[in-house]
Protein backbone atom coordinates (compact mmCIF):
# COMPACT_ATOMS: atom_id res chain seq x y z
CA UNK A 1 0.00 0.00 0.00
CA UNK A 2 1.34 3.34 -0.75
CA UNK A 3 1.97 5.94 2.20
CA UNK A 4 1.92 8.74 0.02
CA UNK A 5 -1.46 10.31 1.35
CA UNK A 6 -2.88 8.61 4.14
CA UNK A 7 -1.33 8.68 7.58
CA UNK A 8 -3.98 6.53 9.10
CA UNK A 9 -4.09 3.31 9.52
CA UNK A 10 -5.61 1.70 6.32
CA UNK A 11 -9.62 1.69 5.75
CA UNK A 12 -11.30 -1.72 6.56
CA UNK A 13 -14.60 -3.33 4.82
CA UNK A 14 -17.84 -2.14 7.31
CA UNK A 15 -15.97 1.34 8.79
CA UNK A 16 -17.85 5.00 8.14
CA UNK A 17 -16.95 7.29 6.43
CA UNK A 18 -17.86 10.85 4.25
CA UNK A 19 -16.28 12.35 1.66
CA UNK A 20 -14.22 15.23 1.46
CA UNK A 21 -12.56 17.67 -0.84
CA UNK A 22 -13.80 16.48 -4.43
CA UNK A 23 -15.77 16.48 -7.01
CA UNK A 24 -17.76 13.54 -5.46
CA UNK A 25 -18.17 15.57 -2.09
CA UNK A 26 -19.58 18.56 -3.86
CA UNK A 27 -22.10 16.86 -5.24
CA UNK A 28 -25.58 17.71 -3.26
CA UNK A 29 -26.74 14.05 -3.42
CA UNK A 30 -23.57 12.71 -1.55
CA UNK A 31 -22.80 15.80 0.47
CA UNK A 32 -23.04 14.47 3.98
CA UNK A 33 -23.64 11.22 3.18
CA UNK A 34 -21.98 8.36 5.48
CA UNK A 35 -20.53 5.77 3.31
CA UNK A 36 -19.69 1.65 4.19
CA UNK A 37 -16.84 0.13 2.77
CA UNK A 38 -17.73 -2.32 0.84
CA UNK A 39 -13.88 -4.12 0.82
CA UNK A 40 -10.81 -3.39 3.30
CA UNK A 41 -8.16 -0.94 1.26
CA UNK A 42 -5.98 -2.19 -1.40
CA UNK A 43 -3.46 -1.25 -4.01
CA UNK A 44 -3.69 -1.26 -7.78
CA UNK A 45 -1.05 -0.71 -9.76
CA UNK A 46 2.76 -0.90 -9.18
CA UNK A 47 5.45 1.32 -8.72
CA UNK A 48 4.79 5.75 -9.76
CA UNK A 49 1.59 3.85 -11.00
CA UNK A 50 0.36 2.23 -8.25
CA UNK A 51 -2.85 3.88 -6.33
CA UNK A 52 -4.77 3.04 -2.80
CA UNK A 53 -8.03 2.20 -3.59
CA UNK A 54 -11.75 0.93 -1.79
CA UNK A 55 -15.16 -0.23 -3.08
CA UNK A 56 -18.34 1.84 -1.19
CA UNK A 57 -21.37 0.52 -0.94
CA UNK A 58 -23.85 2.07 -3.33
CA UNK A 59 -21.18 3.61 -5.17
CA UNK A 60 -20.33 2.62 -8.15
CA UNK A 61 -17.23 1.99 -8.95
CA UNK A 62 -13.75 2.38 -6.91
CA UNK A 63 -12.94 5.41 -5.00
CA UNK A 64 -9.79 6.76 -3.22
CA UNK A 65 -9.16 6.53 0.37
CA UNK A 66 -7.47 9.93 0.49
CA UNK A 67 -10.74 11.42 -0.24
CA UNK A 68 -12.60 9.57 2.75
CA UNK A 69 -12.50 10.67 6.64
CA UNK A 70 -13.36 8.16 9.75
CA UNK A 71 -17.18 9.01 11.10
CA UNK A 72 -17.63 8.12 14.61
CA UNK A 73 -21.33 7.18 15.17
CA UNK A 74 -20.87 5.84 18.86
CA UNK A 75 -22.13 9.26 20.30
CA UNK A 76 -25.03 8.70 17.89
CA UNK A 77 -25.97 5.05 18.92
CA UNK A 78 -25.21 6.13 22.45
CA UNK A 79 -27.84 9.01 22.68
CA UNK A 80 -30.57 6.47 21.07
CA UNK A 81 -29.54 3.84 23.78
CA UNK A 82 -30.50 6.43 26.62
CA UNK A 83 -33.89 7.46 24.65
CA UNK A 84 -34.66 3.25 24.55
CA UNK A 85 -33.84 2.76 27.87
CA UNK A 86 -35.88 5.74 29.24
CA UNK A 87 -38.89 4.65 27.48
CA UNK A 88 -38.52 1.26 28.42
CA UNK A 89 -38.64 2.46 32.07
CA UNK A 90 -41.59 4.50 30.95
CA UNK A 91 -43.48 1.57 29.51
CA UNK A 92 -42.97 -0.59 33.13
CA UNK A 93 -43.79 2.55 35.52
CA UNK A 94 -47.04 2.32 33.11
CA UNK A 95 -47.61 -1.07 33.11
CA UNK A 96 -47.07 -1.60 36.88
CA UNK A 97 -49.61 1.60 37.29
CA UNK A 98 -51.89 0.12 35.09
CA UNK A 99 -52.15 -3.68 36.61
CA UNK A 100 -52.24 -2.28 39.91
CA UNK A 101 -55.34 0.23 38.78
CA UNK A 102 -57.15 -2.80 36.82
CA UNK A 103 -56.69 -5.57 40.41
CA UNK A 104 -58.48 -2.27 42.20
CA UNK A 105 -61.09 -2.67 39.85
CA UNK A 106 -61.54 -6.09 39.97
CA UNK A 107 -61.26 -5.88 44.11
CA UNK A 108 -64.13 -3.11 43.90
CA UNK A 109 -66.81 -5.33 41.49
């Protein structure tokens, strides 16, 4: 693998990622768009003509890593995990209300 751009460790198949300066990145239908690697990073070519490339999912074609920067979702996933869990607690502190409220009921008939 050439070193020439990337000072990162290499891309691997299933990691995040957006684009960045070019053409690609400019374009309003990928602008902001997180992007799966399809395949971990390789090299075509040899020698002068040799080139780091990856496969995206839903992109057609190969594209270059050097183009591509790490998105961390984990804040994202985190956030949704507190939302779950707080409406899950909801749903119990309802449920526990509301079979308590119906044995009442059936203790007042």
């Amino acid at each position: 693998m050439t070193e020439r751009y990337r000072e990162t460790e290499p891309l691997k198949k299933g990691e995040l990622f957006v684009m960045h300066t070019c053409e690609e990145a400019r374009d309003p239908k990928y602008e902001g768009k997180i992007w799966t690697c399809k395949t971990d990073q390789f090299t075509r070519g040899e020698g002068r003509y040799s080139q780091d490339s990856i496969f995206l999912e839903g992109f057609s074609g190969l594209f270059v890593p050097e183009y591509l920067q790490r998105v961390n979702v984990e804040p994202l996933f985190t956030e949704k995990d507190k939302i779950i869990t707080s409406l899950r607690d909801q749903l119990r502190q309802f449920n526990a209300y509301d079979s308590r409220a119906c044995q009442l009921h059936e203790e007042e008939k």
